[in-house]
Protein backbone atom coordinates (compact mmCIF):
# COMPACT_ATOMS: atom_id res chain seq x y z
CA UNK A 1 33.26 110.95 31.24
CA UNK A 2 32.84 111.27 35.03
CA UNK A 3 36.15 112.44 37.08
CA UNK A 4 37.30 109.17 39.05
CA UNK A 5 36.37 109.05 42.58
CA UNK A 6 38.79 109.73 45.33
CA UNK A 7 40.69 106.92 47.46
CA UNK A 8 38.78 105.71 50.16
CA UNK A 9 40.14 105.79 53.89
CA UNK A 10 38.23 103.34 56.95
CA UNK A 11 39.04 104.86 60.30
CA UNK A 12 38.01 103.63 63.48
CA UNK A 13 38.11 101.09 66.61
CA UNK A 14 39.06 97.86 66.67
CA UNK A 15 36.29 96.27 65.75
CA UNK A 16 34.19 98.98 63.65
CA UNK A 17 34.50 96.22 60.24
CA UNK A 18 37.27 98.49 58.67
CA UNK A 19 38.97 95.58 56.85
CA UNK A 20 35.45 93.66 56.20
CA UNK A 21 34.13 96.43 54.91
CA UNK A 22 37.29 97.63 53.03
CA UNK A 23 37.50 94.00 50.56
CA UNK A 24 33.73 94.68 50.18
CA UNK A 25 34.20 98.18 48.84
CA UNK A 26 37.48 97.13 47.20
CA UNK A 27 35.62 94.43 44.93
CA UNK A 28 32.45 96.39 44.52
CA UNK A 29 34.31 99.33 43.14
CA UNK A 30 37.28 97.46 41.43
CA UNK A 31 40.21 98.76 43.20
CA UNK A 32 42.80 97.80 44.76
CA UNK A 33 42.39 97.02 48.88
CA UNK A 34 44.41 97.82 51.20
CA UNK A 35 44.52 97.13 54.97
CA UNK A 36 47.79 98.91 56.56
CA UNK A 37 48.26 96.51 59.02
CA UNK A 38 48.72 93.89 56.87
CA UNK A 39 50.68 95.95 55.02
CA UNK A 40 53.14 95.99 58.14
CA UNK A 41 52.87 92.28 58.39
CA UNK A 42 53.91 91.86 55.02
CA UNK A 43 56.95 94.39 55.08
CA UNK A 44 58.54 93.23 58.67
CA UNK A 45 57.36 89.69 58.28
CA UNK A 46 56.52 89.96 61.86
CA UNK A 47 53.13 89.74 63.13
CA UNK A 48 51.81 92.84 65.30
CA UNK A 49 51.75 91.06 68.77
CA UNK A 50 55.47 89.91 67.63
CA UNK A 51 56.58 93.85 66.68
CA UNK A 52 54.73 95.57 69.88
CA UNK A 53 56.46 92.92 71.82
CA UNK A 54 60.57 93.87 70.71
CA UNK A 55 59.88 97.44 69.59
CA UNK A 56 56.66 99.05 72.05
CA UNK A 57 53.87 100.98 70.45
CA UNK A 58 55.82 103.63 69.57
CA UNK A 59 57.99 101.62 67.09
CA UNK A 60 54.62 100.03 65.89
CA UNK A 61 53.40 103.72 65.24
CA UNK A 62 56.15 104.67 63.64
CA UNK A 63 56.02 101.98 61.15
CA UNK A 64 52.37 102.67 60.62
CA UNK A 65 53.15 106.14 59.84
CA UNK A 66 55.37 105.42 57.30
CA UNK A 67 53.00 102.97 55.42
CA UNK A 68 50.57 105.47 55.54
CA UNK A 69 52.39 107.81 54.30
CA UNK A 70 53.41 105.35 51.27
CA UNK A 71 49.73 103.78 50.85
CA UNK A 72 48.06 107.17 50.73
CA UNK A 73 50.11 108.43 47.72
CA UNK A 74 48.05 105.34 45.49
CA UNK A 75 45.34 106.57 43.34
CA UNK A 76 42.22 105.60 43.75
CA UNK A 77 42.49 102.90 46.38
CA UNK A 78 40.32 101.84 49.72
CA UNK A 79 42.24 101.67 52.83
CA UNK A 80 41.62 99.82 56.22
CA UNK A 81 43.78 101.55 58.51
CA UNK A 82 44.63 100.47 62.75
CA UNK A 83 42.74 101.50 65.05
CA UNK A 84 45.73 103.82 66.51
CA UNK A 85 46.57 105.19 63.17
CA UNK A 86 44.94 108.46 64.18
CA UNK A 87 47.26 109.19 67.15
CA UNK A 88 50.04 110.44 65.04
CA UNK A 89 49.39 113.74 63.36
CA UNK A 90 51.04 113.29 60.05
CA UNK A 91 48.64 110.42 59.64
CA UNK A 92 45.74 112.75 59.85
CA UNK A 93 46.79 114.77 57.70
CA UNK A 94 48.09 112.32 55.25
CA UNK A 95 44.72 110.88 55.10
CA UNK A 96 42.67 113.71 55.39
CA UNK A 97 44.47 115.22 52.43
CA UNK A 98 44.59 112.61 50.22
CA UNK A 99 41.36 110.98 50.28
CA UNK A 100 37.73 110.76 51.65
CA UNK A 101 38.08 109.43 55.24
CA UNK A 102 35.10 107.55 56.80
CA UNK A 103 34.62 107.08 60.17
CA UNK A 104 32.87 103.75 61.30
CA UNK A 105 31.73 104.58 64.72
CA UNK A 106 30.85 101.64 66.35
CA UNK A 107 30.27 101.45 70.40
CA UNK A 108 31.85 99.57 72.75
CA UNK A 109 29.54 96.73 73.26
CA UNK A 110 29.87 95.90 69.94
CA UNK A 111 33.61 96.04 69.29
CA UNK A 112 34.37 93.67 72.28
CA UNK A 113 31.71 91.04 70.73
CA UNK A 114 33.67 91.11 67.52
CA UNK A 115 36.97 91.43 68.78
CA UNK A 116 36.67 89.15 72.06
CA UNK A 117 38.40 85.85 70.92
CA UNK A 118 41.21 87.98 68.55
CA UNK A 119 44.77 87.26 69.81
CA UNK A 120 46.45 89.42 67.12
CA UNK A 121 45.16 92.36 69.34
CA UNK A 122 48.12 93.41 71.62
CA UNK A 123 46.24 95.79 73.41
CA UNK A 124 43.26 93.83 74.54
CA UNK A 125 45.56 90.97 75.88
CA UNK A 126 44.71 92.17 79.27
CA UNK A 127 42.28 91.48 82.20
CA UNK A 128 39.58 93.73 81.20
CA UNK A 129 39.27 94.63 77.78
CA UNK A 130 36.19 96.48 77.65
CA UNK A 131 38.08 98.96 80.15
CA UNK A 132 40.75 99.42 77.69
CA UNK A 133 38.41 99.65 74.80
CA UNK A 134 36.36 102.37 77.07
CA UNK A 135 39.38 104.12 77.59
CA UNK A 136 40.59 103.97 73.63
CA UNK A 137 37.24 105.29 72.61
CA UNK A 138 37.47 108.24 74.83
CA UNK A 139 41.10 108.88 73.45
CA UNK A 140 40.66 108.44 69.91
CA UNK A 141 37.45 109.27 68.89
CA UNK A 142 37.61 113.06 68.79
CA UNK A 143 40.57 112.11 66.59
CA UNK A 144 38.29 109.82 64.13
CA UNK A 145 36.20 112.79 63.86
CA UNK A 146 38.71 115.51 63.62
CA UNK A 147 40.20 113.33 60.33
CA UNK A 148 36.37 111.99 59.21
CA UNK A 149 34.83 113.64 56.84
CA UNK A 150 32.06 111.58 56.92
CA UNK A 151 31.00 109.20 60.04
CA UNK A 152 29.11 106.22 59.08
CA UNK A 153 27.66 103.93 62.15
CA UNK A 154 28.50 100.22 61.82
CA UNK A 155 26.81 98.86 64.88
CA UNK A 156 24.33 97.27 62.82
CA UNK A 157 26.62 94.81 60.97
CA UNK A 158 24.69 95.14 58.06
CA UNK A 159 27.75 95.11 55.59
CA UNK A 160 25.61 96.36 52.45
CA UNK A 161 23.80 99.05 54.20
CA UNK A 162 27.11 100.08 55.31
CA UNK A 163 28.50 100.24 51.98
CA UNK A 164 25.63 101.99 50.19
CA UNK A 165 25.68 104.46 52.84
CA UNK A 166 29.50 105.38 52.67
CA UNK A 167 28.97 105.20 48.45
CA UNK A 168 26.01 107.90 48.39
CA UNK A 169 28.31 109.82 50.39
CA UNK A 170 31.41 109.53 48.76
CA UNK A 171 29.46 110.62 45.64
CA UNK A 172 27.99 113.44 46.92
CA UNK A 173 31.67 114.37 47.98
CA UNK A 174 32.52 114.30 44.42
CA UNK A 175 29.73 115.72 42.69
């Protein structure tokens, strides 16, 4: 019998197909999918826009932390996580410990075609998101990378390619 395969962590943008891809690799693999922003949702009953509103980022992020902390304690899961989720330190860890983390790297272009018409996006509710998404990219992606330890492009929207890509790694990982 072949050991089980680790839990799966998605890192990345806004954008990058974290959750898309997540349910794909959730149903392919049969097990359980998570996305930890939904997660949030479910737990406050508030939506995102709605808790970044009364509480800032920083009680966002400290929420986030903690469901992180709780979702990456499951065995054998796949997990979406925020695009911010990398900010905080003991999410790093938590994920980098407790599963294989994938980065989707995805450029700019790309996330603000997929992300352009998404209200539930607090921080691109502004004048110029590709600015802001410029200037989270050059924040957060050494952190992506620091926690990743595989990156897996996703500019190509090609959702099986994607998959079978991040698979043959996370095999390889195991073997």
């Amino acid at each position: 019998m072949s050991p089980a395969l680790p839990s799966i962590f998605l890192v990345g943008p806004m954008g990058a197909g974290k959750s898309t891809l997540g349910r794909y690799l959730g149903q392919q693999l049969g097990r359980p999918f998570h996305d930890s922003d939904k997660v949030i949702v479910d737990r406050t009953g508030a939506d995102i826009p709605w808790i970044f509103d009364m509480e800032g980022e920083e009680g966002f992020r400290r929420r986030e932390e903690e469901i992180i902390e709780d979702l990456t304690r499951l065995p054998e899961i796949v997990l979406a996580t925020g695009g911010g989720a990398v900010l905080r330190e003991a999410n790093r860890r938590y994920l980098h410990e407790r599963g294989v983390v994938f980065y989707l790297w995805t450029p700019v272009d790309v996330q603000l075609a997929r992300t352009r018409h998404d209200r539930n996006r607090p921080l691109l509710q502004t004048a110029d998101p590709e600015r802001v998404l410029t200037d989270l990219m050059t924040v957060r992606d050494p952190l992506y990378r620091e926690v990743a330890h595989y990156v897996i492009p996703t500019a190509s929207g090609n959702l099986r390619k994607v998959a079978d890509q991040l698979l043959e790694c996370l095999h390889s990982h195991s073997a």
